[in-house]
C-alpha atoms as a PDB file:
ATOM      1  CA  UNK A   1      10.324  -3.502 -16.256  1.00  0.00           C
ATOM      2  CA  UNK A   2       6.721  -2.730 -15.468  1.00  0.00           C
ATOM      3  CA  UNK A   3       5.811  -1.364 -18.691  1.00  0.00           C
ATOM      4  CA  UNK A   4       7.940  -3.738 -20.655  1.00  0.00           C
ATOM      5  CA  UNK A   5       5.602  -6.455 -18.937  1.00  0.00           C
ATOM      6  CA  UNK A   6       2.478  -4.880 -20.176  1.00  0.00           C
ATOM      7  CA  UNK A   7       3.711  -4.585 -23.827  1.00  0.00           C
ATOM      8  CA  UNK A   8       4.361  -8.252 -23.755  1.00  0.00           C
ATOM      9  CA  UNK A   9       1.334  -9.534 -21.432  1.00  0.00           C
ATOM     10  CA  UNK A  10      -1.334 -11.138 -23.750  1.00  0.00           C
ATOM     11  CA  UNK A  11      -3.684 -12.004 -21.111  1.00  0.00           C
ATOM     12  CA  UNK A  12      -3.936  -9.348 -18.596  1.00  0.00           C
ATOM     13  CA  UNK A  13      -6.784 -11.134 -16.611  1.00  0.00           C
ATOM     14  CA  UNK A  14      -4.119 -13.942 -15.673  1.00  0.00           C
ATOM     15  CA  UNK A  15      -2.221 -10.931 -13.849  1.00  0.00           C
ATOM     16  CA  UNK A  16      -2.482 -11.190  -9.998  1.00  0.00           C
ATOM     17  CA  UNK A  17      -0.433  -9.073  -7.417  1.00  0.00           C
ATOM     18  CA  UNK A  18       0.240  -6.014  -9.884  1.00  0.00           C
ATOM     19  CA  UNK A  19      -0.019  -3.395  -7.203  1.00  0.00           C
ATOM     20  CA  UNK A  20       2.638  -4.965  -5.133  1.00  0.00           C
ATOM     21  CA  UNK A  21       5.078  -5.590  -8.021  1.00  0.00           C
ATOM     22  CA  UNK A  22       4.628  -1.653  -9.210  1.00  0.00           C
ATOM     23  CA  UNK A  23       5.035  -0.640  -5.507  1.00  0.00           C
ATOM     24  CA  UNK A  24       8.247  -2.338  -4.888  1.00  0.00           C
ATOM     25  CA  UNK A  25       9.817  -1.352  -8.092  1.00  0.00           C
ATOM     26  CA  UNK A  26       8.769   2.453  -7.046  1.00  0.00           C
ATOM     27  CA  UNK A  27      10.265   2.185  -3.939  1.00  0.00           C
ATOM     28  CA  UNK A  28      13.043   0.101  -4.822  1.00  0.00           C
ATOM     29  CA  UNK A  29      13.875   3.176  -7.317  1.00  0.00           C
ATOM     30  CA  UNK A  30      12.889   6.230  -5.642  1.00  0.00           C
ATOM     31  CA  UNK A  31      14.827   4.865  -2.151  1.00  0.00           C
ATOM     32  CA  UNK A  32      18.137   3.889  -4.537  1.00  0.00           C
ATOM     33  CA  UNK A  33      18.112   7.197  -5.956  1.00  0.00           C
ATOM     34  CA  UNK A  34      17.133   9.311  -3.223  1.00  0.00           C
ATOM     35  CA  UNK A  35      20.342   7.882  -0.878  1.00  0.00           C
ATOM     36  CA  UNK A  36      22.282   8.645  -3.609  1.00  0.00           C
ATOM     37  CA  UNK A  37      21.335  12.153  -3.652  1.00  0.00           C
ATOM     38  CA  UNK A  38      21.997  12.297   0.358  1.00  0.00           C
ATOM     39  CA  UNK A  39      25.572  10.249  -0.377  1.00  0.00           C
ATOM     40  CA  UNK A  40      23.696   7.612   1.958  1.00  0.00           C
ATOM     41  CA  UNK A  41      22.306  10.218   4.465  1.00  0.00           C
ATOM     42  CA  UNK A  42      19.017   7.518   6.330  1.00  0.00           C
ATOM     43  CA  UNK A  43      18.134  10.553   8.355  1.00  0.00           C
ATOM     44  CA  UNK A  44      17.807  12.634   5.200  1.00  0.00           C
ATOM     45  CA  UNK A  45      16.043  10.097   2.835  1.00  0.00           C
ATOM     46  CA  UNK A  46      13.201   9.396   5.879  1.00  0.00           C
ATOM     47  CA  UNK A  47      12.956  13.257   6.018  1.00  0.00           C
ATOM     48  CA  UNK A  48      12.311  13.677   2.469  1.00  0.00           C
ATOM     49  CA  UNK A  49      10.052  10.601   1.600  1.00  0.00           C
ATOM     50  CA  UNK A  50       8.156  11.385   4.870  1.00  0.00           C
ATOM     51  CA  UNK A  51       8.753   8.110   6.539  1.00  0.00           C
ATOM     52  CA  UNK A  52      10.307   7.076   9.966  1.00  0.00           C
ATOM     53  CA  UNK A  53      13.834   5.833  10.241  1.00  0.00           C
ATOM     54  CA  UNK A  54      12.738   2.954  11.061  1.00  0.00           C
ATOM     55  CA  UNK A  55      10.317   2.296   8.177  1.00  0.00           C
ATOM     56  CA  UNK A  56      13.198   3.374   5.748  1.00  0.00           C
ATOM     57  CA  UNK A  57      15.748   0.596   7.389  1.00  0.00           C
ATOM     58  CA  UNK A  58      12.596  -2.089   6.620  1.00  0.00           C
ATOM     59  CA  UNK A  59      12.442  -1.067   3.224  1.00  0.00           C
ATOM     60  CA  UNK A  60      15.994  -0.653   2.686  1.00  0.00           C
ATOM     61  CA  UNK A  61      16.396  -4.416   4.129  1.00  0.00           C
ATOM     62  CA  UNK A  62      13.187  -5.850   2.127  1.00  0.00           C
ATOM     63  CA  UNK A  63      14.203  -4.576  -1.033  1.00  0.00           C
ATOM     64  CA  UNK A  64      17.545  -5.131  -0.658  1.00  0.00           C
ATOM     65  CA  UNK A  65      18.819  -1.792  -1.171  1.00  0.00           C
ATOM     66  CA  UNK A  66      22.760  -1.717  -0.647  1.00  0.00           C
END
């Protein structure tokens, strides 16, 4: 989706809040595919990204990862 938006932005200095939009879709896709790989494994996905349990369960819940 990122990318899509830059090939159809025509004025990039009206863009505000980028960083947050490409970090959410990231994490959104990294987190999604990561439990996956772990067959929903939290303990395993914090382990691997580095990241508390508890951090993971915020993210999970903010970007409304099922």
């Amino acid at each position: 989706m990122i990318f899509y938006f830059f090939l159809v932005q025509k004025d990039i200095n009206s863009v505000t809040g980028m960083y947050a939009l490409v970090i959410k879709e990231v994490e959104f896709a990294m987190i999604n595919k990561i439990m996956k790989l772990t067959h929903g494994n939290k303990t395993q996905v914090a382990k691997i990204l580095g990241i508390s349990r508890n951090t993971l369960n915020t993210k999970i819940k903010n970007l409304e990862i099922k």
